[in-house]
C-alpha atoms as a PDB file:
ATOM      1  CA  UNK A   1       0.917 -20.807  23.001  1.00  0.00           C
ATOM      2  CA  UNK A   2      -1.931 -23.213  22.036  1.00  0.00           C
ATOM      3  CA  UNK A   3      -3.232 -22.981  19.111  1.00  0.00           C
ATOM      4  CA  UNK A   4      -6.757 -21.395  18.584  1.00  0.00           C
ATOM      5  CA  UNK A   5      -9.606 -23.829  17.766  1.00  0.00           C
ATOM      6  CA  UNK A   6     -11.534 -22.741  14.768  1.00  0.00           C
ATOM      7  CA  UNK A   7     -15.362 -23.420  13.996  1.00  0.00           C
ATOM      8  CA  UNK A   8     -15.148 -23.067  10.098  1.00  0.00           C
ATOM      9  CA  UNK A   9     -18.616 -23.444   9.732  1.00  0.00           C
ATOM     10  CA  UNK A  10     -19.149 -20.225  11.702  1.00  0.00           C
ATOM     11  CA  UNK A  11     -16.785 -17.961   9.106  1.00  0.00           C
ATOM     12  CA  UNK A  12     -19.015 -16.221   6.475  1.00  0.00           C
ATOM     13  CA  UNK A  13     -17.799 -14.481   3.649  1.00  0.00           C
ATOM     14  CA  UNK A  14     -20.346 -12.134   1.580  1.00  0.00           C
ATOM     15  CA  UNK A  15     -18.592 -10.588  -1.853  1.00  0.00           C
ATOM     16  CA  UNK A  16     -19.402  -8.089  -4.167  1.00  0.00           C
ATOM     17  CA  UNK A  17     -21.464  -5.567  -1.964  1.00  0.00           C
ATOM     18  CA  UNK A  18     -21.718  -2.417  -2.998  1.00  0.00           C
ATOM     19  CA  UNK A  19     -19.907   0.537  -2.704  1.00  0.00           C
ATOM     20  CA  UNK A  20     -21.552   3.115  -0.505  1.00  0.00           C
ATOM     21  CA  UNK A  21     -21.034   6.973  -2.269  1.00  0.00           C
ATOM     22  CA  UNK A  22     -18.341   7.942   0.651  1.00  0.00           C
ATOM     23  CA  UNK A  23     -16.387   4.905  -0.299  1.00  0.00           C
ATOM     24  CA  UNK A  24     -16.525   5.703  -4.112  1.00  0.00           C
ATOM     25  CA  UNK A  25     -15.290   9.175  -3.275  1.00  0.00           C
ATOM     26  CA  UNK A  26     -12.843   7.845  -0.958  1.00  0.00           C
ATOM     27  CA  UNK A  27     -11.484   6.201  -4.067  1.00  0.00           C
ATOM     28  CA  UNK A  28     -11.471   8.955  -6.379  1.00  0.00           C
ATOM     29  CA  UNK A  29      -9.944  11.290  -3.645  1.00  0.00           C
ATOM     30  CA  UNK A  30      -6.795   8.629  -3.258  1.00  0.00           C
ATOM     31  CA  UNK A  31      -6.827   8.539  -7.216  1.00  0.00           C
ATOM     32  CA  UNK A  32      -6.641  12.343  -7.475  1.00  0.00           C
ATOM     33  CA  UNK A  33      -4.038  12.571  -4.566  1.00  0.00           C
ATOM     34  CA  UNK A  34      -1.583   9.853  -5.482  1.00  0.00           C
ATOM     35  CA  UNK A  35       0.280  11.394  -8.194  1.00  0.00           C
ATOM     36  CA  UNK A  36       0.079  14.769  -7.241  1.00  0.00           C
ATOM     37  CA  UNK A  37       2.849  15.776  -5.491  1.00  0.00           C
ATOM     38  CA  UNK A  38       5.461  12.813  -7.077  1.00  0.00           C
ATOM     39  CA  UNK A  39       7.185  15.130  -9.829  1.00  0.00           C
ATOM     40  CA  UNK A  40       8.050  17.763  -7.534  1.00  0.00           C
ATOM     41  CA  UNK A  41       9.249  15.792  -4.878  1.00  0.00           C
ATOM     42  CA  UNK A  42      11.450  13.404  -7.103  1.00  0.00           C
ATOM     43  CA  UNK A  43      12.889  16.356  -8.682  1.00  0.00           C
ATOM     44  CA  UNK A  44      13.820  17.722  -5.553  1.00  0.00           C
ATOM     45  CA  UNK A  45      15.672  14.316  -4.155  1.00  0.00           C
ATOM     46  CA  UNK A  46      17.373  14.466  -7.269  1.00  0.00           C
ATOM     47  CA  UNK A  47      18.469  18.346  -7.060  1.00  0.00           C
ATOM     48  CA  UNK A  48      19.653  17.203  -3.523  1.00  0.00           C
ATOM     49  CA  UNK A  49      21.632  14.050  -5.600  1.00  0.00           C
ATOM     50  CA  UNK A  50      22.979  16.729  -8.106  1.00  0.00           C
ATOM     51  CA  UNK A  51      24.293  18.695  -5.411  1.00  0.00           C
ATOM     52  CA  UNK A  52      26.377  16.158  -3.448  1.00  0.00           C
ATOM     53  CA  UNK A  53      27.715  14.801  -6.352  1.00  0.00           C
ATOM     54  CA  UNK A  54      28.991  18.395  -6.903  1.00  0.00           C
ATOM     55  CA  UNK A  55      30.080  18.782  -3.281  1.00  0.00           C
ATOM     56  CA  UNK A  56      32.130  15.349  -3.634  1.00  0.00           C
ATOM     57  CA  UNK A  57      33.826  16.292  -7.236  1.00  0.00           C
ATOM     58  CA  UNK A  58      34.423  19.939  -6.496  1.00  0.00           C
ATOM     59  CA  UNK A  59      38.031  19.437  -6.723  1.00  0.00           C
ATOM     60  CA  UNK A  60      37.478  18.035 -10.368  1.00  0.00           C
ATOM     61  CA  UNK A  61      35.358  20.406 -11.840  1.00  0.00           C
ATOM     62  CA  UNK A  62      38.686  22.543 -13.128  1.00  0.00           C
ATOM     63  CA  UNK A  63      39.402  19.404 -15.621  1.00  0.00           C
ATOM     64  CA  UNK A  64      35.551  19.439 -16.446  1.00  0.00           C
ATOM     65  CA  UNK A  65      35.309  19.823 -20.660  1.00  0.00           C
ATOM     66  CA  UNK A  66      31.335  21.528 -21.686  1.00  0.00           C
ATOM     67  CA  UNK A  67      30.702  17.152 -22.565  1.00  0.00           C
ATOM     68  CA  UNK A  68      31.226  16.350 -18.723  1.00  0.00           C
ATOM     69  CA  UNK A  69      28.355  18.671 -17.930  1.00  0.00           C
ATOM     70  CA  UNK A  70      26.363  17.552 -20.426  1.00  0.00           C
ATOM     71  CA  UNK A  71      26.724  14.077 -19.474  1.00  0.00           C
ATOM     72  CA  UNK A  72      26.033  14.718 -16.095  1.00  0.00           C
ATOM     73  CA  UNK A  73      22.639  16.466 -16.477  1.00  0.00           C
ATOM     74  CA  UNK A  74      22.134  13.483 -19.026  1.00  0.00           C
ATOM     75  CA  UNK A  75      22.696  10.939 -16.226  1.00  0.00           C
ATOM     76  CA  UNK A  76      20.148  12.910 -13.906  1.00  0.00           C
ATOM     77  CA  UNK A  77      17.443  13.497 -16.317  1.00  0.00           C
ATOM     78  CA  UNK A  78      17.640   9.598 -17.203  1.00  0.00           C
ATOM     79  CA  UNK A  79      17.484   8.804 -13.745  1.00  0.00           C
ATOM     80  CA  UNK A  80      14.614  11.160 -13.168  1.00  0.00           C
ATOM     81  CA  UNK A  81      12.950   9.378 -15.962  1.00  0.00           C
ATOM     82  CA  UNK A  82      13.466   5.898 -14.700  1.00  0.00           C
ATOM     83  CA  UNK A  83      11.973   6.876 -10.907  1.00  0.00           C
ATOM     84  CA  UNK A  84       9.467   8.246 -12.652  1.00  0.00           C
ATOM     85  CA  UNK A  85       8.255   5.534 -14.613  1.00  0.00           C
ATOM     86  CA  UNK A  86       8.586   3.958 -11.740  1.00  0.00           C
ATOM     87  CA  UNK A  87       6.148   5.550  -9.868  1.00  0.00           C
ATOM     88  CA  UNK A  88       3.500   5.645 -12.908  1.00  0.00           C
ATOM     89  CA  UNK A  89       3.650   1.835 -12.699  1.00  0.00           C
ATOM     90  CA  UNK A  90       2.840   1.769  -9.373  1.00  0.00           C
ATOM     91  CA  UNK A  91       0.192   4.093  -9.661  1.00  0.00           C
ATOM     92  CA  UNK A  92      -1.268   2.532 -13.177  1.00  0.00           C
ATOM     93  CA  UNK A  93      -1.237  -0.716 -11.025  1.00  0.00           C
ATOM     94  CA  UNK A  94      -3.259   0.705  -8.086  1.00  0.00           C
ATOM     95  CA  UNK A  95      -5.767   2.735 -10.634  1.00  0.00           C
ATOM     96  CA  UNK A  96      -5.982  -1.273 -11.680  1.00  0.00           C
ATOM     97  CA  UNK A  97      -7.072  -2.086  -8.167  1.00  0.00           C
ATOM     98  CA  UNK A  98      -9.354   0.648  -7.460  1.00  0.00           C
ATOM     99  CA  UNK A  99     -11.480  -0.053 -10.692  1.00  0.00           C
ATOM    100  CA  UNK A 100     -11.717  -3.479 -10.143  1.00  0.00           C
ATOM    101  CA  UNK A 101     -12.760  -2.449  -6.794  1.00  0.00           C
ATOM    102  CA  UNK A 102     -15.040  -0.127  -7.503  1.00  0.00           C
ATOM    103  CA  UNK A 103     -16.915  -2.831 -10.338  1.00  0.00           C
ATOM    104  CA  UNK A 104     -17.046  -5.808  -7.884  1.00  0.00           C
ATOM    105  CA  UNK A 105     -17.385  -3.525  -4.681  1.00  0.00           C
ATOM    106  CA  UNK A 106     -16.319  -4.735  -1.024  1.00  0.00           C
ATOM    107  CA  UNK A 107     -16.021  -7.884   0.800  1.00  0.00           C
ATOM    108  CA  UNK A 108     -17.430  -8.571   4.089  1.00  0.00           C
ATOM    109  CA  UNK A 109     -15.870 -11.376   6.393  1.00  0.00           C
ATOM    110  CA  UNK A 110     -17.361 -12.990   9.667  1.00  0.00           C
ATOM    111  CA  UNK A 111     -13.887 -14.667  11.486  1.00  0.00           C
ATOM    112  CA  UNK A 112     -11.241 -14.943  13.973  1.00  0.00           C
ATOM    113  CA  UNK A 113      -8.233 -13.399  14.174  1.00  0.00           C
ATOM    114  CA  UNK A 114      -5.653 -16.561  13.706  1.00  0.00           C
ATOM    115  CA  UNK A 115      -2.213 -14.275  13.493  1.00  0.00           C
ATOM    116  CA  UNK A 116      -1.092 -11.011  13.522  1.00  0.00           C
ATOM    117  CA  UNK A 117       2.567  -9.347  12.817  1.00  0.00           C
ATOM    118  CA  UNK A 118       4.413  -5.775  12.488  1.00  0.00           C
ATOM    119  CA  UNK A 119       6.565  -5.446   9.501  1.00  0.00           C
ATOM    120  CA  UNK A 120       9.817  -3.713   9.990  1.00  0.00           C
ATOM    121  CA  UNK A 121       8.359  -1.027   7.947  1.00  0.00           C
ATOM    122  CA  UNK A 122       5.531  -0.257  11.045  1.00  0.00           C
ATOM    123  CA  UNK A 123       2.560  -1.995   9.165  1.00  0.00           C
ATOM    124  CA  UNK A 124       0.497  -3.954  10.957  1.00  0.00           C
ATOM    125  CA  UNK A 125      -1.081  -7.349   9.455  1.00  0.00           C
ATOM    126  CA  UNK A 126      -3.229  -9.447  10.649  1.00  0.00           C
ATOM    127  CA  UNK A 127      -4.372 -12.773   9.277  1.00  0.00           C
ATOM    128  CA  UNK A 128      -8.108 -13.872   9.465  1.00  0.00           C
ATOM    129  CA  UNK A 129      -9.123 -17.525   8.964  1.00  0.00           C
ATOM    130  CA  UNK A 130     -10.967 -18.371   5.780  1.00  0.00           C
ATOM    131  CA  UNK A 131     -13.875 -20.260   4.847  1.00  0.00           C
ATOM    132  CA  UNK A 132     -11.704 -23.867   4.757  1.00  0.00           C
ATOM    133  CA  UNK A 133      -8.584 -24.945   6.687  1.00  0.00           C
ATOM    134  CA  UNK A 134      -5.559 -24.041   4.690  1.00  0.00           C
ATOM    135  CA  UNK A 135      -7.739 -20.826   3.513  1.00  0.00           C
ATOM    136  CA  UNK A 136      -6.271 -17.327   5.009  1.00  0.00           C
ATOM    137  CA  UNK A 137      -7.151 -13.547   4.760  1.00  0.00           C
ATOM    138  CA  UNK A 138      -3.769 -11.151   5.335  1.00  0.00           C
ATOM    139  CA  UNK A 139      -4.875  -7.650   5.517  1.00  0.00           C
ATOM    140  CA  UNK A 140      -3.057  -4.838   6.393  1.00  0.00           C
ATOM    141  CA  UNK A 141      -5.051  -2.659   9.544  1.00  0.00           C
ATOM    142  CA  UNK A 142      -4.370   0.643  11.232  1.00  0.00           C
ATOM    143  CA  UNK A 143      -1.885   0.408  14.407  1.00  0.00           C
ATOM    144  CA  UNK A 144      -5.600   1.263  16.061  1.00  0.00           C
ATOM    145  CA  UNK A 145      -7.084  -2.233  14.914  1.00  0.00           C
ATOM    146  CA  UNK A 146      -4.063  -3.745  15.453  1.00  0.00           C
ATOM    147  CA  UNK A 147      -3.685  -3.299  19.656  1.00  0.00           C
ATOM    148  CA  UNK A 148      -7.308  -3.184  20.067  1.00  0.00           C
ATOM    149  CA  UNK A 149      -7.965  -6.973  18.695  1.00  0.00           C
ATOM    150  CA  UNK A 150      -5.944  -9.741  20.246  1.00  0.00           C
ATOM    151  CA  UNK A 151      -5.311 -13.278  17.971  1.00  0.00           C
ATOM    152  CA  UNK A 152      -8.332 -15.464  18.555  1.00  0.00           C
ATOM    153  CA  UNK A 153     -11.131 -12.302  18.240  1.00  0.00           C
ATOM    154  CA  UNK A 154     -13.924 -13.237  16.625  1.00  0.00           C
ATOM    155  CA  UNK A 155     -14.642  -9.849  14.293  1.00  0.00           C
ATOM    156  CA  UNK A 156     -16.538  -8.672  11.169  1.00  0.00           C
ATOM    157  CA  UNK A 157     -14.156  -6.877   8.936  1.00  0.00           C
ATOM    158  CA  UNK A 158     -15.158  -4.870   5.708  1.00  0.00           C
ATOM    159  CA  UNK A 159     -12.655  -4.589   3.410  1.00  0.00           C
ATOM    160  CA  UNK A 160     -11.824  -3.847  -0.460  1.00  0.00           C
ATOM    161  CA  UNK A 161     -10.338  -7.276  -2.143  1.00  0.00           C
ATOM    162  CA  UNK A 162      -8.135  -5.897  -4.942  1.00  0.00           C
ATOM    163  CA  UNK A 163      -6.409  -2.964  -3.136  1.00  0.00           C
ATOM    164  CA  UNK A 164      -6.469  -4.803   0.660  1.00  0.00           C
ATOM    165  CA  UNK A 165      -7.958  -1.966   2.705  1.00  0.00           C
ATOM    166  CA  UNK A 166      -9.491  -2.244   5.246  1.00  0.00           C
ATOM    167  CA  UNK A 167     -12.838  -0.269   5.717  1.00  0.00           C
ATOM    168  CA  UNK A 168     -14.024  -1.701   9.071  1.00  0.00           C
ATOM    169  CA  UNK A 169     -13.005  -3.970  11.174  1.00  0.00           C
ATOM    170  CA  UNK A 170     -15.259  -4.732  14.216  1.00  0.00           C
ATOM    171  CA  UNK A 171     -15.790  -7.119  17.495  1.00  0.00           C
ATOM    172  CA  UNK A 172     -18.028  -9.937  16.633  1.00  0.00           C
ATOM    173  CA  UNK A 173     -19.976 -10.387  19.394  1.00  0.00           C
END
């Protein structure tokens, strides 16, 4: 497939626009909803861990001392520790991103759609051509976005810089 011809000098990028109050509490709702539900459901999986194990060494647990038990629950509570801190990393780094977004507020990009892919984890990314040759914009879109704009669209997306979502995404036309 040929390759799309691209009229840099037509790609416009404006930074640090406002947020608009939705956005904002966009943000603060995905802030407050992130970590909510993570302790419960991570000590659930692990329950569900705890119990195969058991299911698996039933025939052992007659040789079982009171120090087996002990180090067992010792083995899941540090592993419920480590997913945990897990978790609050990832979370610490996207509070990161949503500040930072929130203090230089959204992008908005005039350009042409120069590539898009699906991940094997269903997300959809599409590439957007920057303001100079070798310069590229991967964002990851809704599956809606994604079959409604073919490579080589000319659009206007909206979209946060430090947490890559997208806000809008719209034919140029």
């Amino acid at each position: 497939m040929a390759d799309t011809s691209i009229d840099y000098s037509q790609i416009q990028l404006k930074e640090n626009i406002p947020l608009s109050e939705e956005e904002l509490n966009r943000i603060a709702i995905q802030k407050r909803d992130f970590f909510k539900d993570t302790p419960g459901i991570l000590l659930a999986a692990i329950i569900v861990i705890a119990l195969i194990a058991s299911f698996v060494l039933k025939d052992e647990f007659t040789n079982f001392k009171f120090y087996h038990y002990i180090t067992g629950i010792s083995i899941l509570l540090v592993f419920y520790s480590f997913c945990y801190c897990i978790i609050w990393g990832i979370y610490k780094y996207s509070t990161k991103n949503w500040e930072k977004d929130i203090k230089d507020g959204k992008n908005k990009l005039t350009s042409i759609i120069t590539y898009r892919h699906k991940t094997e984890n269903d997300e959809y990314i599409i590439t957007f051509a920057g303001r100079h040759k070798h310069e590229k914009i991967k964002l990851p879109v809704e599956k809606a976005y994604y079959d409604r704009y073919p490579k080589g669209t000319k659009v206007i997306v909206t979209y946060l810089k430090y947490s890559k979502v997208v806000l809008t995404l719209n034919e140029n036309p």
